[in-house]
Protein backbone atom coordinates (compact mmCIF):
# COMPACT_ATOMS: atom_id res chain seq x y z
CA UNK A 1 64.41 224.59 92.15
CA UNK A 2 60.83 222.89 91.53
CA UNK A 3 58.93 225.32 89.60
CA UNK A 4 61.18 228.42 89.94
CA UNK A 5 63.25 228.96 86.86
CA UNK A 6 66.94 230.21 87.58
CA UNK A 7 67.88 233.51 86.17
CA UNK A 8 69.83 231.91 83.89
CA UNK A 9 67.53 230.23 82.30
CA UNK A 10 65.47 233.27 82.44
CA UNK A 11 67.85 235.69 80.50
CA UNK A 12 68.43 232.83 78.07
CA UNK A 13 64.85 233.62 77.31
CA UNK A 14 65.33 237.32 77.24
CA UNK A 15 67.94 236.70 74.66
CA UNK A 16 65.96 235.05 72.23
CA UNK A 17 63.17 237.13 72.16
CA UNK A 18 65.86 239.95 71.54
CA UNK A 19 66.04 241.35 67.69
CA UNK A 20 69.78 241.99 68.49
CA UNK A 21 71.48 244.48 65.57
CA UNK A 22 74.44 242.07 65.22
CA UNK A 23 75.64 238.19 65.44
CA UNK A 24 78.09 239.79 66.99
CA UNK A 25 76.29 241.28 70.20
CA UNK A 26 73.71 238.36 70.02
CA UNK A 27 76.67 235.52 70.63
CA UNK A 28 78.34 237.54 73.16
CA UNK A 29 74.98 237.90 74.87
CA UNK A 30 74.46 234.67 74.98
CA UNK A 31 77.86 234.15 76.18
CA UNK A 32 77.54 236.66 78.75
CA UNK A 33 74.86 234.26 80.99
CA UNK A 34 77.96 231.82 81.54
CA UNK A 35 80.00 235.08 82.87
CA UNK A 36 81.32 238.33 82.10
CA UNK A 37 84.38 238.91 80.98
CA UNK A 38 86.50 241.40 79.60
CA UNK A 39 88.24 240.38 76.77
CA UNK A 40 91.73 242.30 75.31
CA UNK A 41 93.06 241.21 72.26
CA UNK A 42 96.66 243.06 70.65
CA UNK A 43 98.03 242.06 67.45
CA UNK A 44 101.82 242.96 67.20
CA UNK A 45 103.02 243.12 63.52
CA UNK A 46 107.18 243.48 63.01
CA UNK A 47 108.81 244.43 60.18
CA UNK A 48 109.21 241.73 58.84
CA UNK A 49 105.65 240.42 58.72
CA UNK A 50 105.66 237.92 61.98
CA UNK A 51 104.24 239.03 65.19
CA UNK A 52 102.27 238.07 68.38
CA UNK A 53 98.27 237.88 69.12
CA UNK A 54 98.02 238.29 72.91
CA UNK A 55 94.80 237.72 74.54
CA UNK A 56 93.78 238.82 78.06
CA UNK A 57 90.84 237.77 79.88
CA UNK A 58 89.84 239.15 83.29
CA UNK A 59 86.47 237.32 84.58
CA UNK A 60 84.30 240.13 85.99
CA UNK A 61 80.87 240.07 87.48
CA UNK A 62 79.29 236.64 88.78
CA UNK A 63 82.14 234.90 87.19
CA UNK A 64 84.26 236.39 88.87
CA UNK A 65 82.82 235.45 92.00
CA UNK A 66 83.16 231.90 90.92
CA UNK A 67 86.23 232.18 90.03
CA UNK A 68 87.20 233.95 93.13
CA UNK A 69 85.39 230.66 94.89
CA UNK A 70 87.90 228.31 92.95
CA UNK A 71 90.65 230.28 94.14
CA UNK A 72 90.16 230.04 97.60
CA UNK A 73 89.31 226.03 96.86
CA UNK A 74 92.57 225.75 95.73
CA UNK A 75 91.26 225.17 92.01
CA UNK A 76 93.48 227.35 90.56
CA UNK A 77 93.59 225.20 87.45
CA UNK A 78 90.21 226.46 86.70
CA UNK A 79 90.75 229.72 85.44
CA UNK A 80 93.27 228.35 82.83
CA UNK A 81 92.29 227.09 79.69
CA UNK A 82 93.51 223.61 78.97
CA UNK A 83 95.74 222.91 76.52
CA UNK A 84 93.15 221.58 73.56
CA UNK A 85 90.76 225.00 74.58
CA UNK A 86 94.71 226.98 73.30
CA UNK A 87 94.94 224.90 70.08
CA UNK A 88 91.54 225.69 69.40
CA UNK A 89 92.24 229.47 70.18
CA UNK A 90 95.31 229.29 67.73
CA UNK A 91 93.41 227.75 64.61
CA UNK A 92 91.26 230.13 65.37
CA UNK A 93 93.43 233.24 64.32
CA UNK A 94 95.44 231.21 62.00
CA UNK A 95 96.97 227.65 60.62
CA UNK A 96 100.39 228.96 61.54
CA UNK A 97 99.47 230.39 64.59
CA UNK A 98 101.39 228.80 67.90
CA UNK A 99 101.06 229.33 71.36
CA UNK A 100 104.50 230.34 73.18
CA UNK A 101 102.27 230.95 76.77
CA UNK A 102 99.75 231.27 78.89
CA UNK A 103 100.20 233.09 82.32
CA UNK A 104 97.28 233.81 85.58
CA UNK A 105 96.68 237.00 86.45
CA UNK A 106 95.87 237.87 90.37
CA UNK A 107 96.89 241.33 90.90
CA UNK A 108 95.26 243.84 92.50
CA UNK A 109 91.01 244.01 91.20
CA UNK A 110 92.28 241.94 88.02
CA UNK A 111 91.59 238.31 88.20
CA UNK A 112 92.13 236.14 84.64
CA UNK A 113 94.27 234.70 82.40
CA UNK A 114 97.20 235.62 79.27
CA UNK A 115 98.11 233.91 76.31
CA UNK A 116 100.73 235.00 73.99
CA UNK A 117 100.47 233.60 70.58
CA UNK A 118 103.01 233.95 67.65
CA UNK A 119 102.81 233.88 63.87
CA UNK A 120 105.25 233.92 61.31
CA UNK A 121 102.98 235.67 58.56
CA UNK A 122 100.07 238.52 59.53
CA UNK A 123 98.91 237.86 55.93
CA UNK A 124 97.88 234.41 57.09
CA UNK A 125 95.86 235.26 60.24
CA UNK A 126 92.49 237.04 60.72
CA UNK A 127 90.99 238.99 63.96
CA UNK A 128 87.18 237.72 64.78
CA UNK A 129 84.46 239.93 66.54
CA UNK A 130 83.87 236.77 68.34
CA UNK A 131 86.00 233.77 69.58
CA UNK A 132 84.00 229.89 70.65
CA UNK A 133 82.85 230.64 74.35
CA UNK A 134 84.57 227.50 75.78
CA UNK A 135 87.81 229.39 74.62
CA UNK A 136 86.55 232.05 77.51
CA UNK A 137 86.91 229.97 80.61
CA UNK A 138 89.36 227.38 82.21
CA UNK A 139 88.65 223.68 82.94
CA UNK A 140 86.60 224.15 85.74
CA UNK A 141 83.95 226.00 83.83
CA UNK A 142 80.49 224.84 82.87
CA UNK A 143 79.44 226.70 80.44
CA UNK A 144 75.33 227.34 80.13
CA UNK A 145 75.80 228.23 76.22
CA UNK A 146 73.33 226.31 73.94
CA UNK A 147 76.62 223.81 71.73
CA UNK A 148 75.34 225.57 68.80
CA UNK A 149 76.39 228.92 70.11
CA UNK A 150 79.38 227.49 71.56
CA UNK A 151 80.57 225.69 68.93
CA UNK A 152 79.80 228.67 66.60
CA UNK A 153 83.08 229.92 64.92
CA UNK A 154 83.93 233.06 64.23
CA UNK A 155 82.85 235.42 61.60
CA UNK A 156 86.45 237.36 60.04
CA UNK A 157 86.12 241.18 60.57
CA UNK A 158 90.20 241.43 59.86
CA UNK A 159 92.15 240.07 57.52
CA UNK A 160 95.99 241.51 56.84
CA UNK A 161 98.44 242.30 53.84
CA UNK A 162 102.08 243.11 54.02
CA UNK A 163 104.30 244.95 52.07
CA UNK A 164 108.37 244.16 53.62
CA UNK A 165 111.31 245.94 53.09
CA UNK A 166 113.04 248.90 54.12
CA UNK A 167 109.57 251.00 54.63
CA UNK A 168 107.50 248.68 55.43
CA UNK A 169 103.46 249.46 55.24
CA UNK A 170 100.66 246.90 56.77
CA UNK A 171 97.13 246.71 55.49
CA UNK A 172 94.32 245.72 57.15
CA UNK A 173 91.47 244.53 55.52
CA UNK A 174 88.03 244.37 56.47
CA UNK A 175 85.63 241.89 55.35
CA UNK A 176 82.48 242.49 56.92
CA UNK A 177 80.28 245.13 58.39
CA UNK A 178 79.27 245.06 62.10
CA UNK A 179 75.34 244.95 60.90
CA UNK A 180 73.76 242.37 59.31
CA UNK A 181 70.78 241.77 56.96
CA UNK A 182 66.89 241.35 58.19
CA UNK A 183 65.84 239.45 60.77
CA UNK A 184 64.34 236.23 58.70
CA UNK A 185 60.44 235.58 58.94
CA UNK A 186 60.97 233.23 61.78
CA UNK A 187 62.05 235.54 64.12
CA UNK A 188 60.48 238.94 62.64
CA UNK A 189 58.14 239.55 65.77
CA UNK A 190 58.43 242.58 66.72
CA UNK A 191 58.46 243.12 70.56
CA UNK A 192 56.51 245.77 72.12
CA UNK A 193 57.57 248.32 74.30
CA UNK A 194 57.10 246.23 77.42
CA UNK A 195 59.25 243.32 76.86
CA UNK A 196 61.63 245.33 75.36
CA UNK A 197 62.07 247.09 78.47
CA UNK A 198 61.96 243.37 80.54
CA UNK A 199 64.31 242.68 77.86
CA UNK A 200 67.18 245.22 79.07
CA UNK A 201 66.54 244.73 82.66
CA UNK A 202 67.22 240.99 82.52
CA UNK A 203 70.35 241.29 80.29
CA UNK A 204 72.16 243.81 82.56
CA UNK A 205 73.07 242.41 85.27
CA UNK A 206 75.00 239.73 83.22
CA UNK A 207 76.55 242.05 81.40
CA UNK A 208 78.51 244.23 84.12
CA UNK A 209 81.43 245.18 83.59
CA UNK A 210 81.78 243.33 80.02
CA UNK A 211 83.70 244.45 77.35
CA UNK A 212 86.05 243.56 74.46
CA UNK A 213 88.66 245.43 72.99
CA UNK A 214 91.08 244.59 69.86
CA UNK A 215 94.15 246.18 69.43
CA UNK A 216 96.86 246.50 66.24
CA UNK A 217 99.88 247.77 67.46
CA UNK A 218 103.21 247.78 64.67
CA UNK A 219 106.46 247.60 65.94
CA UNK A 220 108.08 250.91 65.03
CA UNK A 221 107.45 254.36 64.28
CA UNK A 222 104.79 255.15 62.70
CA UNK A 223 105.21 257.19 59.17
CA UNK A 224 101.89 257.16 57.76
CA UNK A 225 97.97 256.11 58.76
CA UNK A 226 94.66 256.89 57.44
CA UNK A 227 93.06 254.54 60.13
CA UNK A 228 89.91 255.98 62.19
CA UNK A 229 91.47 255.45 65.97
CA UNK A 230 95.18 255.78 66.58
CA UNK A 231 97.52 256.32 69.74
CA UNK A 232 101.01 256.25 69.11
CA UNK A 233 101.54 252.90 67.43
CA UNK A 234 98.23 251.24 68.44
CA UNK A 235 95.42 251.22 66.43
CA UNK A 236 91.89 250.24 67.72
CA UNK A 237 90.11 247.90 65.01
CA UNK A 238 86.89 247.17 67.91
CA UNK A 239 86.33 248.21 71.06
CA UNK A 240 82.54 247.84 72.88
CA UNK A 241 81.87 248.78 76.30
CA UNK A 242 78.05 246.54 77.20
CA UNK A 243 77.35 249.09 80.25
CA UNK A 244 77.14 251.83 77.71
CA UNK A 245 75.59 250.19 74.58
CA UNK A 246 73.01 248.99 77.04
CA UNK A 247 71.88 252.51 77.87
CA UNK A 248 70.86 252.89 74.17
CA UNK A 249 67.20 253.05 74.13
CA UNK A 250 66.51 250.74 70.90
CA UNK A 251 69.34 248.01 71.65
CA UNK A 252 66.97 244.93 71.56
CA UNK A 253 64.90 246.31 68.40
CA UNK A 254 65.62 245.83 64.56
CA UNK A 255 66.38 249.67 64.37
CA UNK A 256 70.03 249.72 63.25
CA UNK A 257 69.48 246.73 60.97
CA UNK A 258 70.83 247.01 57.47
CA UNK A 259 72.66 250.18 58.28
CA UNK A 260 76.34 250.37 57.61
CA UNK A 261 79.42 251.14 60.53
CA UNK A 262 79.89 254.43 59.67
CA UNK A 263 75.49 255.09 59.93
CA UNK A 264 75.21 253.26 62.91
CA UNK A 265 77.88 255.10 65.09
CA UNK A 266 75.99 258.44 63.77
CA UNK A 267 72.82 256.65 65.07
CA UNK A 268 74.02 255.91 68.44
CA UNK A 269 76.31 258.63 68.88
CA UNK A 270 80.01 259.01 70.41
CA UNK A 271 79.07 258.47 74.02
CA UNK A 272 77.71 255.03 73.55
CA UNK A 273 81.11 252.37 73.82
CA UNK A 274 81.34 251.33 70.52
CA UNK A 275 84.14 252.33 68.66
CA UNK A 276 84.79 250.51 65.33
CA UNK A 277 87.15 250.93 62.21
CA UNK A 278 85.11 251.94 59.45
CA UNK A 279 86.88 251.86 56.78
CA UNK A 280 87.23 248.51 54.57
CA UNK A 281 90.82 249.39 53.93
CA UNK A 282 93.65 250.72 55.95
CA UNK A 283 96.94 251.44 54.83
CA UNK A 284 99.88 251.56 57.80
CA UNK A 285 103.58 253.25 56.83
CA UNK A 286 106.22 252.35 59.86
CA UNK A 287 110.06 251.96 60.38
């Protein structure tokens, strides 16, 4: 490479410079330059309190194209995640948390993995805006994530109570807002207009395609709900869309800082693929 820096190592840079409104879009970011994926999450809750967590991941974008290399190596191993990467999944959403399997997907444009989790106790499991990035990709990967990124867990968004019996009625806590506070002094440069438009330009290309989407879906009929996105039985606790978040003009500046949910959607307005539960409590009624 000699003198030429890789784009990788280029939108590395891009990312730091960034004054990202959230830990949460500033690790996936970062995660993004090892890949794109998108990333489906659906908690099942029964009536009894137990449930599943399953996890898809679809590699889109340059990963995929990697991924589509390994493939036709015969490296099919490589999309999997070995069996310590699952453990460390499971802890993850829980110390009672267990995997019962993991699956390949190659159909049609979808190219990625499932894992189906189970728990015996939503009250003792929590749902993350962000998982460790080695958790993303299989054994073959090599990750370009800084370790401290990598190795940085989660922050809880979701935490879960659970009243049982006949009527049954799930609440779902949350613990933190998307935002958080000021940049600190070390990183309070603003950037001008210029680099925030170099900024953008660098970061899209690795973020094709990307999104992440977590699901609560209760096994049963729904009686009562005062949650912000429902369908049926499925409730939508996070959803994000990069393609369209990107398009917002003041992304990479420290304009939505401090704000809470509910302010920041108004900022950046329906159209922009991010949908979030506002609310810090929601109470579920099913049978």
């Amino acid at each position: 490479m000699g003198k030429e820096r890789s784009a990788m190592t280029i939108g590395r840079e891009a990312v730091r410079k960034m004054h990202v409104f959230s830990r949460f879009i500033a690790v996936m970011l970062l995660m993004s330059l090892a890949g794109c994926i998108e990333m489906h999450t659906t908690v099942e809750v029964h009536k009894d309190g137990s449930g599943t967590i399953e996890q898809k991941v679809l590699y889109t974008g340059m990963l995929r194209s990697m991924m589509d290399g390994a493939m036709q190596s015969g490296k099919k191993e490589s999309l999997l995640p070995d069996r310590k990467r699952l453990d460390s999944m499971a802890s993850d959403f829980g110390p009672e948390v267990r995997l019962k399997r993991v699956s390949m997907i190659n159909k049609g444009n979808e190219l990625g993995y499932q894992v189906m989790f189970t728990y015996p106790d939503v009250e003792k499991i929590r749902i993350g805006n962000s998982l460790q990035e080695n958790n993303f990709t299989g054994t073959g990967s090599t990750g370009a994530v800084p370790d401290s990124v990598a190795k940085k867990k989660q922050e809880v968004w979701f935490t879960f109570g659970m009243k049982r019996g006949p009527q049954p009625e799930l609440t779902v806590l949350k613990q933190t807002e998307l935002m958080h506070s000021p940049s600190s002094s070390t990183d309070s440069k603003k950037m001008n207009e210029k680099e925030r438009r170099e900024s953008m330009a660098m970061a899209k290309p690795f973020l094709k395609d990307m999104k992440m989407v977590v699901d609560l879906v209760v096994d049963g009929q729904v009686t009562s709900s005062d949650a912000s996105h429902r369908t049926g039985n499925r409730f939508t606790l996070f959803s994000v869309e990069f393609d369209k978040l990107l398009e917002q003009p003041d992304i990479f500046s420290k304009k939505y800082e401090g704000l809470s949910d509910i302010e920041l959607l108004k900022k950046i307005g329906p159209d922009s693929g991010l949908t979030l539960e506002t609310k810090k409590r929601v109470a579920i009624g099913f049978n």
